[in-house]
PDB file of N, CA and C in Angstrom:
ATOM      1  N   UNK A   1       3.385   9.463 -10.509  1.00  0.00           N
ATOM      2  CA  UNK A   1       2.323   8.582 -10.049  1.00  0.00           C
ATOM      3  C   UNK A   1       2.819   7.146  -9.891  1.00  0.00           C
ATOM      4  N   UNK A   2       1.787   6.332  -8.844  1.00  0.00           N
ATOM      5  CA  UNK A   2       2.400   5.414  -8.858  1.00  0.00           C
ATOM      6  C   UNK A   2       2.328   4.041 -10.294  1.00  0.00           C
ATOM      7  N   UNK A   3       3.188   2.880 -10.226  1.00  0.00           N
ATOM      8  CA  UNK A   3       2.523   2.302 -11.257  1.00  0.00           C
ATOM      9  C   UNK A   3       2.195   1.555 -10.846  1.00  0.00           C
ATOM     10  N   UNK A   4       1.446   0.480 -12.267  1.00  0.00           N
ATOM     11  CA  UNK A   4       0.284  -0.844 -11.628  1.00  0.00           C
ATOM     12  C   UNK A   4       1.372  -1.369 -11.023  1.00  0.00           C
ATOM     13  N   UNK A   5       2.717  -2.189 -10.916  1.00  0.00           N
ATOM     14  CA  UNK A   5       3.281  -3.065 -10.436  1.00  0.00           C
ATOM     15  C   UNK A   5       3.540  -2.368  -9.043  1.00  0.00           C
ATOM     16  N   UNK A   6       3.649  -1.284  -8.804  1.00  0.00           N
ATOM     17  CA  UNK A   6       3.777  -0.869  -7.412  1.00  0.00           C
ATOM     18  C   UNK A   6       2.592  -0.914  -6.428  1.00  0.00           C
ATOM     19  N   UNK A   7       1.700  -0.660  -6.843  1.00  0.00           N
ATOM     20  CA  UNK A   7       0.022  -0.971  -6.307  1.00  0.00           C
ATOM     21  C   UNK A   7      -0.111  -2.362  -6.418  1.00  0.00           C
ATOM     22  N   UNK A   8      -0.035  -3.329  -7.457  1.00  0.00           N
ATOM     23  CA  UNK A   8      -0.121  -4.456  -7.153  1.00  0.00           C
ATOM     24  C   UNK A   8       0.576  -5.043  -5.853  1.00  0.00           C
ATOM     25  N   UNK A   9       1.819  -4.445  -5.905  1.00  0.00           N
ATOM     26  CA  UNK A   9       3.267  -4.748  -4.503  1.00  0.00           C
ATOM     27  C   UNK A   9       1.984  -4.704  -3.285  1.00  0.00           C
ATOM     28  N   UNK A  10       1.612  -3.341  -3.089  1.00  0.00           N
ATOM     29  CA  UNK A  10       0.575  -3.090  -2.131  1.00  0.00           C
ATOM     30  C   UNK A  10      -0.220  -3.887  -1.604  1.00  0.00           C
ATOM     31  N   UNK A  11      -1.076  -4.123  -2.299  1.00  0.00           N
ATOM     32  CA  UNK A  11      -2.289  -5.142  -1.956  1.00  0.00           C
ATOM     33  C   UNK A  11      -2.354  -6.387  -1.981  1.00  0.00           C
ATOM     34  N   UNK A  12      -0.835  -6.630  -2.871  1.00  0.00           N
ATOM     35  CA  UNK A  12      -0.674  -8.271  -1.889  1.00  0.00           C
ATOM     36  C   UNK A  12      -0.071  -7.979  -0.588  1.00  0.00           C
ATOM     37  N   UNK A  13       0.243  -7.143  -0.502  1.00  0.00           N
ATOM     38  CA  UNK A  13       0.951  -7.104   0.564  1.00  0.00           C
ATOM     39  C   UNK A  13      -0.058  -7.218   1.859  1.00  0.00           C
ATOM     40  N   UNK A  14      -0.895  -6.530   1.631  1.00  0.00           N
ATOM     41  CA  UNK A  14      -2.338  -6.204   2.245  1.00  0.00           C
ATOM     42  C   UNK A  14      -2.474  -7.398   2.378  1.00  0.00           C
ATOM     43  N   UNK A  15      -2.647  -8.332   1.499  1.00  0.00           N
ATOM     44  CA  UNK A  15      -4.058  -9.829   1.563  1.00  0.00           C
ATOM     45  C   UNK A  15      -2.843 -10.531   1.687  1.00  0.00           C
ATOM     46  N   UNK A  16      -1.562 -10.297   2.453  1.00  0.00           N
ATOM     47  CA  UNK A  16      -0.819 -11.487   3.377  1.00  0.00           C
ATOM     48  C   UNK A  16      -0.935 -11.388   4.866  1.00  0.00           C
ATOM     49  N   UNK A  17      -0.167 -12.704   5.218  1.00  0.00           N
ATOM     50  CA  UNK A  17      -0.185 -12.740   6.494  1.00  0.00           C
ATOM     51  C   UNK A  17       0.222 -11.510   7.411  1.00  0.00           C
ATOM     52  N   UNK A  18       1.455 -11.217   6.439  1.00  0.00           N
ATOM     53  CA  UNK A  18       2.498 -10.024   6.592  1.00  0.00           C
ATOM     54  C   UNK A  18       1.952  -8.696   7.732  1.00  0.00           C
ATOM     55  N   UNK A  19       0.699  -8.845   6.951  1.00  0.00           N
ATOM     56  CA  UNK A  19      -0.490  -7.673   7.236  1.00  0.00           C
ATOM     57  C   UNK A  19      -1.373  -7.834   8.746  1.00  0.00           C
ATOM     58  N   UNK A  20      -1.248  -8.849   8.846  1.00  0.00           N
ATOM     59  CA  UNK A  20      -2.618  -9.285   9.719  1.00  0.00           C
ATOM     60  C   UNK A  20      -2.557  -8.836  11.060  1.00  0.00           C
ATOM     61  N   UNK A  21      -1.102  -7.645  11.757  1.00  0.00           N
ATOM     62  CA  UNK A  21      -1.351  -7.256  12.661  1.00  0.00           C
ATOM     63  C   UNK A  21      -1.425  -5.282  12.222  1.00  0.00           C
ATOM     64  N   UNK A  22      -1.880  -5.495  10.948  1.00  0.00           N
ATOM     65  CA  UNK A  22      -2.047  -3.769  10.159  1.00  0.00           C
ATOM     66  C   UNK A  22      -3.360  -3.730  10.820  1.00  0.00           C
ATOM     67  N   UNK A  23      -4.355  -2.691  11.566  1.00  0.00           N
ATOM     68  CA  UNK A  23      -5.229  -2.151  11.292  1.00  0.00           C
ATOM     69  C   UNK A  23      -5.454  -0.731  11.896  1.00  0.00           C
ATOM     70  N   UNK A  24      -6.564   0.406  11.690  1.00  0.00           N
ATOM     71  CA  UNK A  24      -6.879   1.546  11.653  1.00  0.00           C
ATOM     72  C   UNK A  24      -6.016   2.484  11.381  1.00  0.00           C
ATOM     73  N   UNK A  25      -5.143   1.884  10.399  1.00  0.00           N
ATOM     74  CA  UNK A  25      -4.318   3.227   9.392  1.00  0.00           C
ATOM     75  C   UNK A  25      -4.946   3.028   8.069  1.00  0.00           C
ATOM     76  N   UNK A  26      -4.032   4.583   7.431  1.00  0.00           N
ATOM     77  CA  UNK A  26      -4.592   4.550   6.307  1.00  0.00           C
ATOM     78  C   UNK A  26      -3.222   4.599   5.550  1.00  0.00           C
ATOM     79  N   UNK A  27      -3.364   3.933   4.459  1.00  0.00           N
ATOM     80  CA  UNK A  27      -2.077   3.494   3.742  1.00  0.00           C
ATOM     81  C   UNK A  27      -2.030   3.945   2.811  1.00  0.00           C
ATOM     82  N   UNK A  28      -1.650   5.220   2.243  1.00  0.00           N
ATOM     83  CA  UNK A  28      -1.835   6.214   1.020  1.00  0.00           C
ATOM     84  C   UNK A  28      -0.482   5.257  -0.221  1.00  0.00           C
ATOM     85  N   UNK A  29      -1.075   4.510  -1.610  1.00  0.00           N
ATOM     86  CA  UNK A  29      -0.057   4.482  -1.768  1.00  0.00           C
ATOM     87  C   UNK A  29      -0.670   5.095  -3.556  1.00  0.00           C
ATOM     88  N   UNK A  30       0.333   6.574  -3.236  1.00  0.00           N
ATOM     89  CA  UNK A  30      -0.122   7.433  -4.299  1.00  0.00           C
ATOM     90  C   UNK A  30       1.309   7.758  -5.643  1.00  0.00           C
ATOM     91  N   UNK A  31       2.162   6.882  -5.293  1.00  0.00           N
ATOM     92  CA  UNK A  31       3.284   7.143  -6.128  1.00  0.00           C
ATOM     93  C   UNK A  31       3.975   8.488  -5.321  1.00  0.00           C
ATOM     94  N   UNK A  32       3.901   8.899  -3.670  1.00  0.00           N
ATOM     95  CA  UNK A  32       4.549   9.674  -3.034  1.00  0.00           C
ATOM     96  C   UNK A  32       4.288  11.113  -3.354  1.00  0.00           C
ATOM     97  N   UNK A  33       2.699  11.088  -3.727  1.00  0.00           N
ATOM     98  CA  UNK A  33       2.421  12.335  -3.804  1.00  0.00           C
ATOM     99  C   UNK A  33       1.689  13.303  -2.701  1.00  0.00           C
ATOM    100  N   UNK A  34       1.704  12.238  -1.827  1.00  0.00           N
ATOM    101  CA  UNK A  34       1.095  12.373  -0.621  1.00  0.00           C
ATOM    102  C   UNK A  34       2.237  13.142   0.743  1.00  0.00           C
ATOM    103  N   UNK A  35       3.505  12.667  -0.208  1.00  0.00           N
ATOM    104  CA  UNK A  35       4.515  13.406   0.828  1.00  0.00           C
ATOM    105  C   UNK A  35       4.562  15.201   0.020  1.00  0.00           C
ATOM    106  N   UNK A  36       4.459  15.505  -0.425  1.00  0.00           N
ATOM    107  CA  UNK A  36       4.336  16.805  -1.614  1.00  0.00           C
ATOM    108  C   UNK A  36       3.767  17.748  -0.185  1.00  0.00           C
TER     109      UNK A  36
END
């Protein structure tokens, strides 16, 4: 599973600029259990 510091990575990542041309995906971030 994933951990808090890796989910945290995430969602700043999300609430940057970085992001601001991201939309209508979905961004599974499950600790790569989603590739299984």
């Amino acid at each position: 599973p994933a951990q808090p510091e890796q989910l945290a990575a995430a969602i700043t990542w999300l609430l940057s600029d970085d992001a601001s041309n991201t939309n209508g995906v979905v961004l599974a971030s499950d600790g790569g259990w989603n590739a299984v």
